[in-house]
C-alpha atoms as a PDB file:
ATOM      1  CA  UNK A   1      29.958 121.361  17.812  1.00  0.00           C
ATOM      2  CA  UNK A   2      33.074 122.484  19.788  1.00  0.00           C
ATOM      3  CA  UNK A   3      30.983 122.449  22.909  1.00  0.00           C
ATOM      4  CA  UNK A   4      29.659 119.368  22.192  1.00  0.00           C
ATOM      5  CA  UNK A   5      33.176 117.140  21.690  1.00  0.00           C
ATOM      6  CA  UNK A   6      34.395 119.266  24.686  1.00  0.00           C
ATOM      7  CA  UNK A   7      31.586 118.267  26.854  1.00  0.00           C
ATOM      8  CA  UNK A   8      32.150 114.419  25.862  1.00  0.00           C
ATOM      9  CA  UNK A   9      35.400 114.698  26.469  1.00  0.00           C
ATOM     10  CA  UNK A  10      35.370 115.886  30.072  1.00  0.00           C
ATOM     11  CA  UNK A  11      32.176 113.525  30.985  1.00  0.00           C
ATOM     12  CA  UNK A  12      35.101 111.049  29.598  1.00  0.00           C
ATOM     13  CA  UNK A  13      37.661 112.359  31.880  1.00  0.00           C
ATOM     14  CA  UNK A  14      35.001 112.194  34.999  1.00  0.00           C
ATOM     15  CA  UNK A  15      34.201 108.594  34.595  1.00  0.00           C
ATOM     16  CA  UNK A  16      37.941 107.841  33.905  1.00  0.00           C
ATOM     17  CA  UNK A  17      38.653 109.956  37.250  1.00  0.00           C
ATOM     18  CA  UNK A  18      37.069 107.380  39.446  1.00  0.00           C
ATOM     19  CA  UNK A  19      37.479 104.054  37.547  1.00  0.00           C
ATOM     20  CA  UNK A  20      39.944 102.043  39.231  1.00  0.00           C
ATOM     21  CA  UNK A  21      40.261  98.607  36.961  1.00  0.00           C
ATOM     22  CA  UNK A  22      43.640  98.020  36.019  1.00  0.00           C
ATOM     23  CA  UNK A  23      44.035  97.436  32.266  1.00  0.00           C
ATOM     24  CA  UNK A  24      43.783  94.367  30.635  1.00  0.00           C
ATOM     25  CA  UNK A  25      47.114  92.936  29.109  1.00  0.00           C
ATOM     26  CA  UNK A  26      45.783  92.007  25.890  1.00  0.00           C
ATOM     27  CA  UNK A  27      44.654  96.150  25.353  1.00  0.00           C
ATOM     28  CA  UNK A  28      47.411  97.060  26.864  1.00  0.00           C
ATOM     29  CA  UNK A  29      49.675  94.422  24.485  1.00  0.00           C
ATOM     30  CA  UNK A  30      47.507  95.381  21.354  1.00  0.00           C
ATOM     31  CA  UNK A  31      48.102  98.976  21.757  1.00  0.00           C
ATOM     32  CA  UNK A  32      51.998  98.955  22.559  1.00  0.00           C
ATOM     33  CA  UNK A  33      52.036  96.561  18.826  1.00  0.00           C
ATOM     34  CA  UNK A  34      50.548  99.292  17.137  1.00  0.00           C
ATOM     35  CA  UNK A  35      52.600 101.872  18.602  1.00  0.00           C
ATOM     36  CA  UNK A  36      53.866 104.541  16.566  1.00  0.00           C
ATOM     37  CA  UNK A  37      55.549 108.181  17.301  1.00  0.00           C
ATOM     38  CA  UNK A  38      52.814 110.483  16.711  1.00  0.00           C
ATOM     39  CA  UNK A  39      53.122 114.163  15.252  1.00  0.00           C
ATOM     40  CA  UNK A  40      52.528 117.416  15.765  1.00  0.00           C
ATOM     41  CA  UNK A  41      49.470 117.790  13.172  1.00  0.00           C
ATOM     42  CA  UNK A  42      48.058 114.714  15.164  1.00  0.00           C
ATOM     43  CA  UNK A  43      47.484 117.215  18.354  1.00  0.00           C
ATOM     44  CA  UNK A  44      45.950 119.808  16.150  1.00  0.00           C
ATOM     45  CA  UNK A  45      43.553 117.461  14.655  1.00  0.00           C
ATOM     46  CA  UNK A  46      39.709 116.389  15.477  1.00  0.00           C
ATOM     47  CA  UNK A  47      41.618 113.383  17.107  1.00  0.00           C
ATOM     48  CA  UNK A  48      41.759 112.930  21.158  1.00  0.00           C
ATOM     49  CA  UNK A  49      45.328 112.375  21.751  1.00  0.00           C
ATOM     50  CA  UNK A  50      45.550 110.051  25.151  1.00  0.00           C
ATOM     51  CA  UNK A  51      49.323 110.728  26.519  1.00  0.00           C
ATOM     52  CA  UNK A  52      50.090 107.650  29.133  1.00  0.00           C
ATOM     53  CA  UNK A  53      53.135 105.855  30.333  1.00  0.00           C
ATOM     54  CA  UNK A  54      52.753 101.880  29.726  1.00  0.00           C
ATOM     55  CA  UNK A  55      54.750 102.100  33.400  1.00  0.00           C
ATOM     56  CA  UNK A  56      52.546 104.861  35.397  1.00  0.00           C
ATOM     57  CA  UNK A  57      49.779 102.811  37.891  1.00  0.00           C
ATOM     58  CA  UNK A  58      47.447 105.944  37.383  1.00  0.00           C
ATOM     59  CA  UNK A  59      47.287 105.474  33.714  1.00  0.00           C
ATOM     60  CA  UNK A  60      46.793 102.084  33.819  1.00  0.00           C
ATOM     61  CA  UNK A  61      43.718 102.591  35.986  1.00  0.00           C
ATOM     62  CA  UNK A  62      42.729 104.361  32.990  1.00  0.00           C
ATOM     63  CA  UNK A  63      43.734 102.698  29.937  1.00  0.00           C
ATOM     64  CA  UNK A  64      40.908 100.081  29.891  1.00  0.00           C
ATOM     65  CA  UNK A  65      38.466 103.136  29.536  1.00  0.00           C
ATOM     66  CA  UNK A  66      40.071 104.627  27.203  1.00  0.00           C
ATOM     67  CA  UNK A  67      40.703 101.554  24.913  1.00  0.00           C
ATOM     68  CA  UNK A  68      37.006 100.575  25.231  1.00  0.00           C
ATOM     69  CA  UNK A  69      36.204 104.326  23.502  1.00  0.00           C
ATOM     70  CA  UNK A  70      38.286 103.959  21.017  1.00  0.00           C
ATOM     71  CA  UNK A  71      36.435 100.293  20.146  1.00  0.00           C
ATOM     72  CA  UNK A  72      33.418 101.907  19.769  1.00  0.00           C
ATOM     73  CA  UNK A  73      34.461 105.076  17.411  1.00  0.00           C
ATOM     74  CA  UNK A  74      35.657 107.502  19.673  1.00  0.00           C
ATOM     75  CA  UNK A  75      38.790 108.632  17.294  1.00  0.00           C
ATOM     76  CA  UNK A  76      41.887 108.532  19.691  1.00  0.00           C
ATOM     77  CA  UNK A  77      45.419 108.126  19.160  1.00  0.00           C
ATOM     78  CA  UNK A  78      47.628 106.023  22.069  1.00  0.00           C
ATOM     79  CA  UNK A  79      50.660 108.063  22.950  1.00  0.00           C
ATOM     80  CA  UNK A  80      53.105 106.716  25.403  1.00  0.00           C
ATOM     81  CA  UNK A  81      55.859 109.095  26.685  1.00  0.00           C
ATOM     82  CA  UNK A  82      58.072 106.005  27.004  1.00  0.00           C
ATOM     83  CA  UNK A  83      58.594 106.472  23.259  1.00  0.00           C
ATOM     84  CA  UNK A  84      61.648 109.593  23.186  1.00  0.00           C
ATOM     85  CA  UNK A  85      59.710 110.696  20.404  1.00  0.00           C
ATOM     86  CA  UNK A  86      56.230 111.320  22.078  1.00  0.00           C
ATOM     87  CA  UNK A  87      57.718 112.816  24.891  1.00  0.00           C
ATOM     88  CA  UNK A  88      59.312 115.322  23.122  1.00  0.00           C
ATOM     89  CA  UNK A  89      56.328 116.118  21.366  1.00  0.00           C
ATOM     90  CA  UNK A  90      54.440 116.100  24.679  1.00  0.00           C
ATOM     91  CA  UNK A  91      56.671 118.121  26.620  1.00  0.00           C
ATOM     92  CA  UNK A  92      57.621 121.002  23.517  1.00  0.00           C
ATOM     93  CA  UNK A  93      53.300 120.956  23.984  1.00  0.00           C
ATOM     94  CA  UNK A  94      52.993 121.459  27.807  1.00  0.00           C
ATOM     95  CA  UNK A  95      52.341 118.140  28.675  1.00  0.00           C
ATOM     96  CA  UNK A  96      54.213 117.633  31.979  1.00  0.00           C
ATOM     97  CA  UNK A  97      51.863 115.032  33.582  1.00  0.00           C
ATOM     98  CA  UNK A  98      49.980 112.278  32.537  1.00  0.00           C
ATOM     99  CA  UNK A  99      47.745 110.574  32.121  1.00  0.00           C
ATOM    100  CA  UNK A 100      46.484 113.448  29.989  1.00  0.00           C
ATOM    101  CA  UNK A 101      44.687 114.019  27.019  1.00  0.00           C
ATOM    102  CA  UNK A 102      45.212 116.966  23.911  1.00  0.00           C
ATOM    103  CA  UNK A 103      42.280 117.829  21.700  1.00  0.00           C
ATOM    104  CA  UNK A 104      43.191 120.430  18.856  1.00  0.00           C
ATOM    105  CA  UNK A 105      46.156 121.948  20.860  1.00  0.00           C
ATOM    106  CA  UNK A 106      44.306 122.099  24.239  1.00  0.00           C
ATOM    107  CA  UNK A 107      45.680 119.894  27.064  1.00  0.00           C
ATOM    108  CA  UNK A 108      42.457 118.446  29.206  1.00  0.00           C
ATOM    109  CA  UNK A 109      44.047 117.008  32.484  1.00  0.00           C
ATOM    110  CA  UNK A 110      42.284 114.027  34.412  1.00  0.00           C
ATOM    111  CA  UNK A 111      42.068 113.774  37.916  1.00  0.00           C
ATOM    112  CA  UNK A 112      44.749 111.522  38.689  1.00  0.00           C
ATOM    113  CA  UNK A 113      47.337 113.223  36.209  1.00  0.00           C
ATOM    114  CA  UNK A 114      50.756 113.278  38.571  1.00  0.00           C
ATOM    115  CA  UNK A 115      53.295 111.304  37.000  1.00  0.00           C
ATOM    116  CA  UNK A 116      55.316 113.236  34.850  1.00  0.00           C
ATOM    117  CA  UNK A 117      55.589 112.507  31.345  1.00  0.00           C
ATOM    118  CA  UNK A 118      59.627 111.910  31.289  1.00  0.00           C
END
């Protein structure tokens, strides 16, 4: 089972890697409404944990992709490292770049991860 949610998540991060759509407004809006500070049993959990900046052009190129998963079931929580309270939990969890995404306490990096989380 492991294999098989790691192996959808990196076919994930592949077709993220080259997408190059910039995020809607309204996802993007939607998301940033909902917004909470997430916690440290949230990267330990069967939950993808997406860690983005609202401001970072590489995450943006993802976001759409991302949001579009989530819609159809794919259990993900939004985690922008604008919030203080995210990015200390990112950083105290080795997340130094993003976009980035944490499955039960392992950090998967996408292609285009180079803006650091602060």
């Amino acid at each position: 089972m492991r294999k098989l949610v790691s192996m959808s998540l990196m076919l994930l991060m592949l077709c993220l890697a080259g997408c190059s759509a910039s995020p809607s407004k309204a996802a993007l809006q939607s998301i940033e409404m909902q917004q909470k500070s997430i916690s440290e049993a949230s990267l330990k959990t069967k939950t993808i944990v997406f860690f983005y900046r609202d401001d970072c052009p590489d995450c943006q190129r993802v976001f759409d992709q991302v949001y579009r998963a989530k819609q159809t079931g794919t259990p993900i929580i939004f985690a922008n490292t604008n919030n203080p309270k995210n990015r200390k939990l990112a950083l105290l969890n080795g997340v130094k770049t993003v976009p980035i995404f944490v499955y039960q306490g392992h950090i998967y990096k996408t292609l285009t991860a180079t803006k650091e989380a602060r």
